[in-house]
PDB file of N, CA and C in Angstrom:
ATOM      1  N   UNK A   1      -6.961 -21.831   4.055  1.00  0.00           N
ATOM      2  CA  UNK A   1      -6.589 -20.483   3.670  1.00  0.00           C
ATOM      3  C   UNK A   1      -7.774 -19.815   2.967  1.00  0.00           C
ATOM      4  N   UNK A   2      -8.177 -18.723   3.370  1.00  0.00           N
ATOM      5  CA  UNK A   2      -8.881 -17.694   2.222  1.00  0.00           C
ATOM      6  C   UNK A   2      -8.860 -17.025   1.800  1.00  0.00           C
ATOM      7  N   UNK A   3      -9.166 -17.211   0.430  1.00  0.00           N
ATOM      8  CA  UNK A   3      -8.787 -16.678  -0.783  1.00  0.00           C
ATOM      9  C   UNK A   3      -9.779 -15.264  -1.007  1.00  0.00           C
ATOM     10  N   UNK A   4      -8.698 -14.448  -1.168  1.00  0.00           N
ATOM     11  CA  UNK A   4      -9.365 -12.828  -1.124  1.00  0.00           C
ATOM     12  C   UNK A   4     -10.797 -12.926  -1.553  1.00  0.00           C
ATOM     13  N   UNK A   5     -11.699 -12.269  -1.469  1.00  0.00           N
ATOM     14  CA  UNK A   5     -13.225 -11.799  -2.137  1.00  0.00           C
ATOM     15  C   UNK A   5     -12.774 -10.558  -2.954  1.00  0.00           C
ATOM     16  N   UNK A   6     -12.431  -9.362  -2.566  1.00  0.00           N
ATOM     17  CA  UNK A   6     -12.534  -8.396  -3.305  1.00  0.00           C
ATOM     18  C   UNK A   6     -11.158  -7.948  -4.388  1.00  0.00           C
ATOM     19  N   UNK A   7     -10.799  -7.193  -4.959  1.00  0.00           N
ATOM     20  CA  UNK A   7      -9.536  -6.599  -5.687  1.00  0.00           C
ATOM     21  C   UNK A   7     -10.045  -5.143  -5.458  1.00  0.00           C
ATOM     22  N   UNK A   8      -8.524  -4.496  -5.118  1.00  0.00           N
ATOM     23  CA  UNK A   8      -8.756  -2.706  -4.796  1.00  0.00           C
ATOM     24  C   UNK A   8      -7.761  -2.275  -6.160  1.00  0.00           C
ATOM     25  N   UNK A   9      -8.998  -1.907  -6.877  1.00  0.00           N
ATOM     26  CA  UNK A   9      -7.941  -1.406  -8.052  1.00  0.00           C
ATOM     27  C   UNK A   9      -7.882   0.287  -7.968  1.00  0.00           C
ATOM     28  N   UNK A  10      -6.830   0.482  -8.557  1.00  0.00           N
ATOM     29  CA  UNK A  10      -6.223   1.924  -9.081  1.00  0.00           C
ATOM     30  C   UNK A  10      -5.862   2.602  -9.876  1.00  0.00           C
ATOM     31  N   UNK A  11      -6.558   4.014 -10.710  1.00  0.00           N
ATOM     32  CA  UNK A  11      -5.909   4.439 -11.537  1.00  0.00           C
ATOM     33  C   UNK A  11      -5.287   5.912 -11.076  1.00  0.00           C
ATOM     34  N   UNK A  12      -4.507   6.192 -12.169  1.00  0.00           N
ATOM     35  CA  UNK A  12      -3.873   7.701 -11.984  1.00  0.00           C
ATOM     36  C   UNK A  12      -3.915   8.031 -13.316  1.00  0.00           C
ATOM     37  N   UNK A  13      -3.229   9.608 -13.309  1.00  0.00           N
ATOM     38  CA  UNK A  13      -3.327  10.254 -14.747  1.00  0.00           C
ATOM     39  C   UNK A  13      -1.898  10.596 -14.930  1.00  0.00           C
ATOM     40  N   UNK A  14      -1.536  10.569 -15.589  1.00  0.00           N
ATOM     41  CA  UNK A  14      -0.191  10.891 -16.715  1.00  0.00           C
ATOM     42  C   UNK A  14      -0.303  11.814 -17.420  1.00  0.00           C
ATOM     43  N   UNK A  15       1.281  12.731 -17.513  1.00  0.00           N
ATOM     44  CA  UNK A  15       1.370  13.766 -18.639  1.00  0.00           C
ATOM     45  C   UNK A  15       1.667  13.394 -19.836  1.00  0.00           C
ATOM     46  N   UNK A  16       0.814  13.650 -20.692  1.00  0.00           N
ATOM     47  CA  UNK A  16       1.076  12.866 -22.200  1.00  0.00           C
ATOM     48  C   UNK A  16       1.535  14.042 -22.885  1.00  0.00           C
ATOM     49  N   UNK A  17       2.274  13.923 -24.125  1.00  0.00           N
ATOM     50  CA  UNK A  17       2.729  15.032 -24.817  1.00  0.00           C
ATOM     51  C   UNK A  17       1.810  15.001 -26.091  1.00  0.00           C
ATOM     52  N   UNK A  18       0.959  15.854 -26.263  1.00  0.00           N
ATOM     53  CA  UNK A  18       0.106  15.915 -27.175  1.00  0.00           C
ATOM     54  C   UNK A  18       0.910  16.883 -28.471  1.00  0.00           C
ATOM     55  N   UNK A  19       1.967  17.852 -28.321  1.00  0.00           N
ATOM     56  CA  UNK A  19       2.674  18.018 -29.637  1.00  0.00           C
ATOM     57  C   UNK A  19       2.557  17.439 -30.469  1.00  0.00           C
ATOM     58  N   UNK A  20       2.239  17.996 -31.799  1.00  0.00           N
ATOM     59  CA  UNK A  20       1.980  17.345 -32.619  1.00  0.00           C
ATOM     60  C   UNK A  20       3.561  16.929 -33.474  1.00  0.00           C
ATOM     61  N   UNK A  21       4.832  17.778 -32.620  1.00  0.00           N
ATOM     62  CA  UNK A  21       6.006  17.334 -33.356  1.00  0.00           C
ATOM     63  C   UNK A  21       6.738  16.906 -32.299  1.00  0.00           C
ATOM     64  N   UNK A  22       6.209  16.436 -31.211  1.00  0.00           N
ATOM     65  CA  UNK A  22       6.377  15.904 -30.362  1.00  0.00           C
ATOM     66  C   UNK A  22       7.636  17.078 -29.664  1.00  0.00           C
ATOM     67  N   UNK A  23       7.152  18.197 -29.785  1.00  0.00           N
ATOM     68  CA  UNK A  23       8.816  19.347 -29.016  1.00  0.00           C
ATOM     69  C   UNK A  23       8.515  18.974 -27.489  1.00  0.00           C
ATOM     70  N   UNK A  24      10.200  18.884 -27.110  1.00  0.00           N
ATOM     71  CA  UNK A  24      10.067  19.237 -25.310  1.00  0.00           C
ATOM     72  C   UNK A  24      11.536  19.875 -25.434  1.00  0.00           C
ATOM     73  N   UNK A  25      11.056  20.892 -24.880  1.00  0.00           N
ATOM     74  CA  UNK A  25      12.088  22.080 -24.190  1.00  0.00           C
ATOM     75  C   UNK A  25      12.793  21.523 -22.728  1.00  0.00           C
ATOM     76  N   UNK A  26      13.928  20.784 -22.237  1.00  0.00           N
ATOM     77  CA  UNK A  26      14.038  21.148 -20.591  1.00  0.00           C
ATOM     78  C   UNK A  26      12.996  20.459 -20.607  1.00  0.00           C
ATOM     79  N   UNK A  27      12.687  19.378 -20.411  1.00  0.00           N
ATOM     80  CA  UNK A  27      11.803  18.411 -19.856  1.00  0.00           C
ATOM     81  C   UNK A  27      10.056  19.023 -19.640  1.00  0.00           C
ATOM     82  N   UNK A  28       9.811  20.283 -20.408  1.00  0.00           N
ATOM     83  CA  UNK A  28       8.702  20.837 -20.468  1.00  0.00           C
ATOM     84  C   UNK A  28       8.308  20.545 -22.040  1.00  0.00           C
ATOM     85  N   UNK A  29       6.707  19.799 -22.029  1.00  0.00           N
ATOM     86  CA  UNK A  29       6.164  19.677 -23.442  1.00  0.00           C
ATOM     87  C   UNK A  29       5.654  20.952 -23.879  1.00  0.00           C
ATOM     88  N   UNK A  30       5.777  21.075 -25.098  1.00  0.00           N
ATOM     89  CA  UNK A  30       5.131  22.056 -26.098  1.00  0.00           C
ATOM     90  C   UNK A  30       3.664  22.257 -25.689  1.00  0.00           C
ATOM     91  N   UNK A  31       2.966  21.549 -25.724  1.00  0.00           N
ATOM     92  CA  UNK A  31       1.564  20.969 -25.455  1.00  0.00           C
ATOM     93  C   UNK A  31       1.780  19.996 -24.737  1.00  0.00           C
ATOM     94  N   UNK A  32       0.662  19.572 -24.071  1.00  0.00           N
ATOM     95  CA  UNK A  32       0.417  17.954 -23.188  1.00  0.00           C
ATOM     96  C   UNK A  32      -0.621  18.268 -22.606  1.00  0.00           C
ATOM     97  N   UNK A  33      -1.253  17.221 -21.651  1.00  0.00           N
ATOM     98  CA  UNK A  33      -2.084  16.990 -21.447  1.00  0.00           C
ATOM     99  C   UNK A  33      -2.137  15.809 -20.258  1.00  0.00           C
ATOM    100  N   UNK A  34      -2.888  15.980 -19.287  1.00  0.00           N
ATOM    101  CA  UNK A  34      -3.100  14.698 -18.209  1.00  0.00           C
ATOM    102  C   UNK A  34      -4.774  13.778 -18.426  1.00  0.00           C
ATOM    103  N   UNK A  35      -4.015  12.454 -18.573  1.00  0.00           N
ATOM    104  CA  UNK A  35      -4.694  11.114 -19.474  1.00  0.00           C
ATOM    105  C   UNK A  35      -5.323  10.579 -18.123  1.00  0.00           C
ATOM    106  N   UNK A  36      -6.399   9.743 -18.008  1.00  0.00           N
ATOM    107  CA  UNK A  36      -6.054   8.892 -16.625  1.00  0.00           C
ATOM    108  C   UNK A  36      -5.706   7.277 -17.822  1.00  0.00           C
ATOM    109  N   UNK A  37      -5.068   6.721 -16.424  1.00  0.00           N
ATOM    110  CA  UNK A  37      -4.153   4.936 -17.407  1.00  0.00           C
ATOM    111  C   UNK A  37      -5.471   3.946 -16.900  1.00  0.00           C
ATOM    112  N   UNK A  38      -5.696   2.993 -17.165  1.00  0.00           N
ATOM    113  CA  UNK A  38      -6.469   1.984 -17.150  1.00  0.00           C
ATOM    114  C   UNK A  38      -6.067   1.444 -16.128  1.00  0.00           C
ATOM    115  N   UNK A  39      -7.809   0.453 -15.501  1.00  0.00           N
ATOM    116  CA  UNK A  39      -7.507   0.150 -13.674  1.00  0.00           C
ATOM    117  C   UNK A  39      -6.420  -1.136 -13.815  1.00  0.00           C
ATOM    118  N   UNK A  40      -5.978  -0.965 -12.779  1.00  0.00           N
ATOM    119  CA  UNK A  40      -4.264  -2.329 -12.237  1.00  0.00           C
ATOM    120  C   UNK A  40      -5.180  -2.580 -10.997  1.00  0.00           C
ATOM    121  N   UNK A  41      -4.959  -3.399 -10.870  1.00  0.00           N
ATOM    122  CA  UNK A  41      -5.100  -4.312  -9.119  1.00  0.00           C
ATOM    123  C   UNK A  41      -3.686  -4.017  -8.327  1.00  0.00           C
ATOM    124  N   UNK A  42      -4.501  -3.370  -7.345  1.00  0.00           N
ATOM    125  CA  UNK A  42      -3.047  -3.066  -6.305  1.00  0.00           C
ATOM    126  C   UNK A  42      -3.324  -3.254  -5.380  1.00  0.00           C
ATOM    127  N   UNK A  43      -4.495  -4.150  -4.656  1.00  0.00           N
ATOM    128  CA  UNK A  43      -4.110  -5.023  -3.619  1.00  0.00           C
ATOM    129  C   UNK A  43      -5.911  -5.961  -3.543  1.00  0.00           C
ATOM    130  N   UNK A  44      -5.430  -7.034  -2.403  1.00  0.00           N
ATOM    131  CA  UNK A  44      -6.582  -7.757  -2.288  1.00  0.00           C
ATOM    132  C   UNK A  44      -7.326  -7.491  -0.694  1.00  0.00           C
ATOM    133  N   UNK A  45      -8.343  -8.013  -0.531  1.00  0.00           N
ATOM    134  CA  UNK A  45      -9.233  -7.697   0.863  1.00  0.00           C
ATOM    135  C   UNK A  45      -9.864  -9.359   0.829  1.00  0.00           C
ATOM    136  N   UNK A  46     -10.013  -9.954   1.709  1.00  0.00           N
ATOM    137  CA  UNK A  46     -10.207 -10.987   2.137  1.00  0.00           C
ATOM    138  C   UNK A  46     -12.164 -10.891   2.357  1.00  0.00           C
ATOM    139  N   UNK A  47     -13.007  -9.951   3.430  1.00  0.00           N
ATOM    140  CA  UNK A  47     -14.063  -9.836   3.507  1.00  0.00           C
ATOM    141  C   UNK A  47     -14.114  -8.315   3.454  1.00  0.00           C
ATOM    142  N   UNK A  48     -15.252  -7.583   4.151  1.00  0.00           N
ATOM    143  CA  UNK A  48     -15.871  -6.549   3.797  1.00  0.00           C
ATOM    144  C   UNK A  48     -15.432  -5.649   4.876  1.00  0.00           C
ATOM    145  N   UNK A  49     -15.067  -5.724   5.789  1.00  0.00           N
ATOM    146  CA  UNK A  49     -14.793  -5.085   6.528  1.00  0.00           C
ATOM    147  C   UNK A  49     -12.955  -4.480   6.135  1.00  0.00           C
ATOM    148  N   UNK A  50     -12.378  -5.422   5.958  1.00  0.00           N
ATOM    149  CA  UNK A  50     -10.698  -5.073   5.396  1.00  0.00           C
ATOM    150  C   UNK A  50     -10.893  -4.541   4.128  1.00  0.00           C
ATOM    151  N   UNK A  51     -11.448  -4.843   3.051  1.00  0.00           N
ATOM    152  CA  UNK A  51     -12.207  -4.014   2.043  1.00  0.00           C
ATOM    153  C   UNK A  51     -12.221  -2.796   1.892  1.00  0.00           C
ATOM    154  N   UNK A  52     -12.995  -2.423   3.099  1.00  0.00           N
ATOM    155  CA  UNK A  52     -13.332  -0.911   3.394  1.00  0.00           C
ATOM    156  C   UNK A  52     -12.538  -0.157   3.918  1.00  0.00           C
ATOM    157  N   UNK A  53     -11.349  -1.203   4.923  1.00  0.00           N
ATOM    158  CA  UNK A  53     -10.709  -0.498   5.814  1.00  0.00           C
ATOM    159  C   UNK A  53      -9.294   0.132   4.657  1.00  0.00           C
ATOM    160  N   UNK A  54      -9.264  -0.997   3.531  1.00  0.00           N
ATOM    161  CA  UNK A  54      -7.948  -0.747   2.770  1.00  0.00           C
ATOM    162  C   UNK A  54      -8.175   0.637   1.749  1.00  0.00           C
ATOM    163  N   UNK A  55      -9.774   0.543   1.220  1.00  0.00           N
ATOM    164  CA  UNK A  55      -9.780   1.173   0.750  1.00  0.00           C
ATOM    165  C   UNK A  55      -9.384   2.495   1.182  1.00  0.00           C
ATOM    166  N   UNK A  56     -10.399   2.572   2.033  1.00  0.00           N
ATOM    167  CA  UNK A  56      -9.857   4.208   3.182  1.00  0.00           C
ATOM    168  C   UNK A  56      -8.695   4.243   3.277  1.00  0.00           C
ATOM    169  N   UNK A  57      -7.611   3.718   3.585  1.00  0.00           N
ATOM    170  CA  UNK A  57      -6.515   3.616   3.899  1.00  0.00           C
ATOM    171  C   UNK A  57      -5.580   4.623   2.626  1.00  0.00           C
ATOM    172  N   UNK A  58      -6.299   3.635   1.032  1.00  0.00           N
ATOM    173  CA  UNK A  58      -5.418   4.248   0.039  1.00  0.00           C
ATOM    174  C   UNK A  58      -5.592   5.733  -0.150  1.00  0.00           C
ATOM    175  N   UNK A  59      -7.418   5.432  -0.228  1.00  0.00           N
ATOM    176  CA  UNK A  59      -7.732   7.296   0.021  1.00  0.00           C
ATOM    177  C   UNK A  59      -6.973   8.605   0.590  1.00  0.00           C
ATOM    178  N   UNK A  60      -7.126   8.017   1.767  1.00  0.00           N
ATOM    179  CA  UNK A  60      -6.307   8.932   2.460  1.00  0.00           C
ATOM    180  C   UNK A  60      -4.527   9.193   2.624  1.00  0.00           C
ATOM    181  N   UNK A  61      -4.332   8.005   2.312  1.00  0.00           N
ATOM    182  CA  UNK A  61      -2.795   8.205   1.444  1.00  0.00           C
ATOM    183  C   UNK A  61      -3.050   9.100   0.247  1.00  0.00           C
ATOM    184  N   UNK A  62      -3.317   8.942  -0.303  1.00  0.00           N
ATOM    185  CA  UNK A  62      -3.582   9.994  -1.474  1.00  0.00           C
ATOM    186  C   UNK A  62      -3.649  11.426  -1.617  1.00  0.00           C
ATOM    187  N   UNK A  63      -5.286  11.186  -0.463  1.00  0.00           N
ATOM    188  CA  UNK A  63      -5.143  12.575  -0.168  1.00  0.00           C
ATOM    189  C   UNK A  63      -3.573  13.462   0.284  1.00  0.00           C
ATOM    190  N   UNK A  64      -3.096  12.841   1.054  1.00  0.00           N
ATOM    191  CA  UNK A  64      -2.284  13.446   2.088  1.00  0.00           C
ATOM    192  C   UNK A  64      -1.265  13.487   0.536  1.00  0.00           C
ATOM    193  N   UNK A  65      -1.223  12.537  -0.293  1.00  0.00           N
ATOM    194  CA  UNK A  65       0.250  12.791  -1.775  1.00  0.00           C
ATOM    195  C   UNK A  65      -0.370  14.250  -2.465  1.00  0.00           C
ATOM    196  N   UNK A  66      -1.621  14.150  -2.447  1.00  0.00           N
ATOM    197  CA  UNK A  66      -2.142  15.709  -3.794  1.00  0.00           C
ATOM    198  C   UNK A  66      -1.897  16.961  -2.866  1.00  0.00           C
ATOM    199  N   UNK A  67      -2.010  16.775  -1.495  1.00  0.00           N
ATOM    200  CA  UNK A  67      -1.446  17.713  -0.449  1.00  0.00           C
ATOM    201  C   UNK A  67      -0.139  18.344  -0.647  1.00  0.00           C
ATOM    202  N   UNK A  68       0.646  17.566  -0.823  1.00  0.00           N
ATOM    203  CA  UNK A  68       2.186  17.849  -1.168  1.00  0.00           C
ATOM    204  C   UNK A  68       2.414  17.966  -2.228  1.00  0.00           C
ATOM    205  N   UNK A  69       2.064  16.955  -3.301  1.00  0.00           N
ATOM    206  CA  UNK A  69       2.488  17.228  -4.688  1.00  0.00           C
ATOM    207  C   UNK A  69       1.788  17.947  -5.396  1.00  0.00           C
ATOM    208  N   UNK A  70       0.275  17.983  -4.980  1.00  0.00           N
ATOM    209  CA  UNK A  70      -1.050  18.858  -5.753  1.00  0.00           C
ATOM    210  C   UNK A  70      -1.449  17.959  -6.607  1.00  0.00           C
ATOM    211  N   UNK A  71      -2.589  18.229  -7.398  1.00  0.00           N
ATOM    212  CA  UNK A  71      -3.520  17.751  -8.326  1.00  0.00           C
ATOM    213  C   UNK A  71      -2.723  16.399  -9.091  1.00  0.00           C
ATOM    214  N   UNK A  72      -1.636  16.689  -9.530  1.00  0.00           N
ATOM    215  CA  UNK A  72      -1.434  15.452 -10.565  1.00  0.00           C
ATOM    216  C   UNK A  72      -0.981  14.311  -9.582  1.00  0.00           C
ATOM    217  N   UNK A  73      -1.102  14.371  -8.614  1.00  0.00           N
ATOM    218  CA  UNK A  73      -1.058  13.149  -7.303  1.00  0.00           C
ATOM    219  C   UNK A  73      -2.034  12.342  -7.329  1.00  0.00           C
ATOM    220  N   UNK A  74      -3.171  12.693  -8.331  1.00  0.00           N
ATOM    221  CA  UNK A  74      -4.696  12.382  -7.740  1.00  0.00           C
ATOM    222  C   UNK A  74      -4.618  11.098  -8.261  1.00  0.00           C
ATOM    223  N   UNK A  75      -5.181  10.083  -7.703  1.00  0.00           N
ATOM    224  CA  UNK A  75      -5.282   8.723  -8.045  1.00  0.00           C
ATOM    225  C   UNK A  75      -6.758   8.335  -8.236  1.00  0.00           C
ATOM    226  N   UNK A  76      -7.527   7.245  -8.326  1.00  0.00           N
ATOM    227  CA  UNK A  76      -8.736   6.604  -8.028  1.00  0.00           C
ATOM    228  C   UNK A  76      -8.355   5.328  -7.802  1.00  0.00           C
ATOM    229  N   UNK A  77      -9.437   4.955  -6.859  1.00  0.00           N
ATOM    230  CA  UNK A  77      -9.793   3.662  -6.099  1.00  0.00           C
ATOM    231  C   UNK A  77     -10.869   3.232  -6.284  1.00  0.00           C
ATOM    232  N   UNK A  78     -10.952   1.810  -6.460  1.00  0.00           N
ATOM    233  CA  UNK A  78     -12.464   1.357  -6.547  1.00  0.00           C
ATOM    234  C   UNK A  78     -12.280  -0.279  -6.186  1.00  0.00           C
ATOM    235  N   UNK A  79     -13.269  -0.730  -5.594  1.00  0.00           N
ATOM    236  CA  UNK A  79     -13.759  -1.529  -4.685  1.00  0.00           C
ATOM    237  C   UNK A  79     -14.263  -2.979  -5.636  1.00  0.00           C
ATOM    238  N   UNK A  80     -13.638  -3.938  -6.343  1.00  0.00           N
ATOM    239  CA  UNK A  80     -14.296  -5.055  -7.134  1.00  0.00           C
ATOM    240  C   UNK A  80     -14.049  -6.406  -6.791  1.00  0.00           C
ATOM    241  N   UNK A  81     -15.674  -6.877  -6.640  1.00  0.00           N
ATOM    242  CA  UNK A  81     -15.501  -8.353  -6.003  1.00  0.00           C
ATOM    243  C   UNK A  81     -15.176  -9.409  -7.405  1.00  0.00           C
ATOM    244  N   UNK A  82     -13.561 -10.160  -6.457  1.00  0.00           N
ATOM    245  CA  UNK A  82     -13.170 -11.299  -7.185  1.00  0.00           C
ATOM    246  C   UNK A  82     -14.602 -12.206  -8.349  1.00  0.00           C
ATOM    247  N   UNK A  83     -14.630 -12.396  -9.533  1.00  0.00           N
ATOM    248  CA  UNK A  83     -15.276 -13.247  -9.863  1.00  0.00           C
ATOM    249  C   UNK A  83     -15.333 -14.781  -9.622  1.00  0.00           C
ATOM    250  N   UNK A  84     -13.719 -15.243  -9.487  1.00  0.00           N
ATOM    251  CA  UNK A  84     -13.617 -16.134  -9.019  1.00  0.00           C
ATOM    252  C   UNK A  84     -12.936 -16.474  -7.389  1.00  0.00           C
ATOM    253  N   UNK A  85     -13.080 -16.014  -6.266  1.00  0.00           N
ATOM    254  CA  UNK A  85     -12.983 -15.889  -4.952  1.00  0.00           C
ATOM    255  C   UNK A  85     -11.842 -17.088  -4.913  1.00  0.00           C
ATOM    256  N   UNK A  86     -12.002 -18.349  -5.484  1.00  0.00           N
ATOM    257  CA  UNK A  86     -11.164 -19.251  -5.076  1.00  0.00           C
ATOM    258  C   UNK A  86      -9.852 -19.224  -5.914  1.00  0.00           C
ATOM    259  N   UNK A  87      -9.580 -18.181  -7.118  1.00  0.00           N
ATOM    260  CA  UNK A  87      -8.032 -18.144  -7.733  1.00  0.00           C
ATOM    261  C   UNK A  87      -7.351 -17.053  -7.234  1.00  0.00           C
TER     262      UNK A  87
END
């Protein structure tokens, strides 16, 4: 069996409520603000070629979500080889 080489990690951004009395009206904050969250591993690639192909893949899923939903759809992707290939 072989054990992935790369990790395709992902972040996104979140509406944070920056109020300082924390008000929300109707599910609308007083203030807020969009954060991006720290990278998660959301999937693996075996060599370089599936790598590339997954990555593109999420990309363009994406694209096609900020299409419909707009801007706060926007995600990032990035491309990191396993340190240890064999866990």
């Amino acid at each position: 069996m072989n054990a992935p080489k790369y990790e395709i990690h992902r972040r996104d951004r979140r509406l944070i409520n920056t109020d300082p009395q924390r008000r929300c009206y109707n599910g609308c904050h007083a203030k807020s603000e969009l954060v991006w969250t720290g990278w998660e591993v959301l999937d693996y690639a075996k060599d370089d070629a599936a790598a590339e192909r997954k990555v593109k893949f999420w990309r363009e899923l994406n694209d096609y979500a900020i299409s419909q939903r707009g801007e706060s759809a926007r995600a990032e992707f990035k491309l990191v080889p396993k340190s240890h290939p064999d866990n």
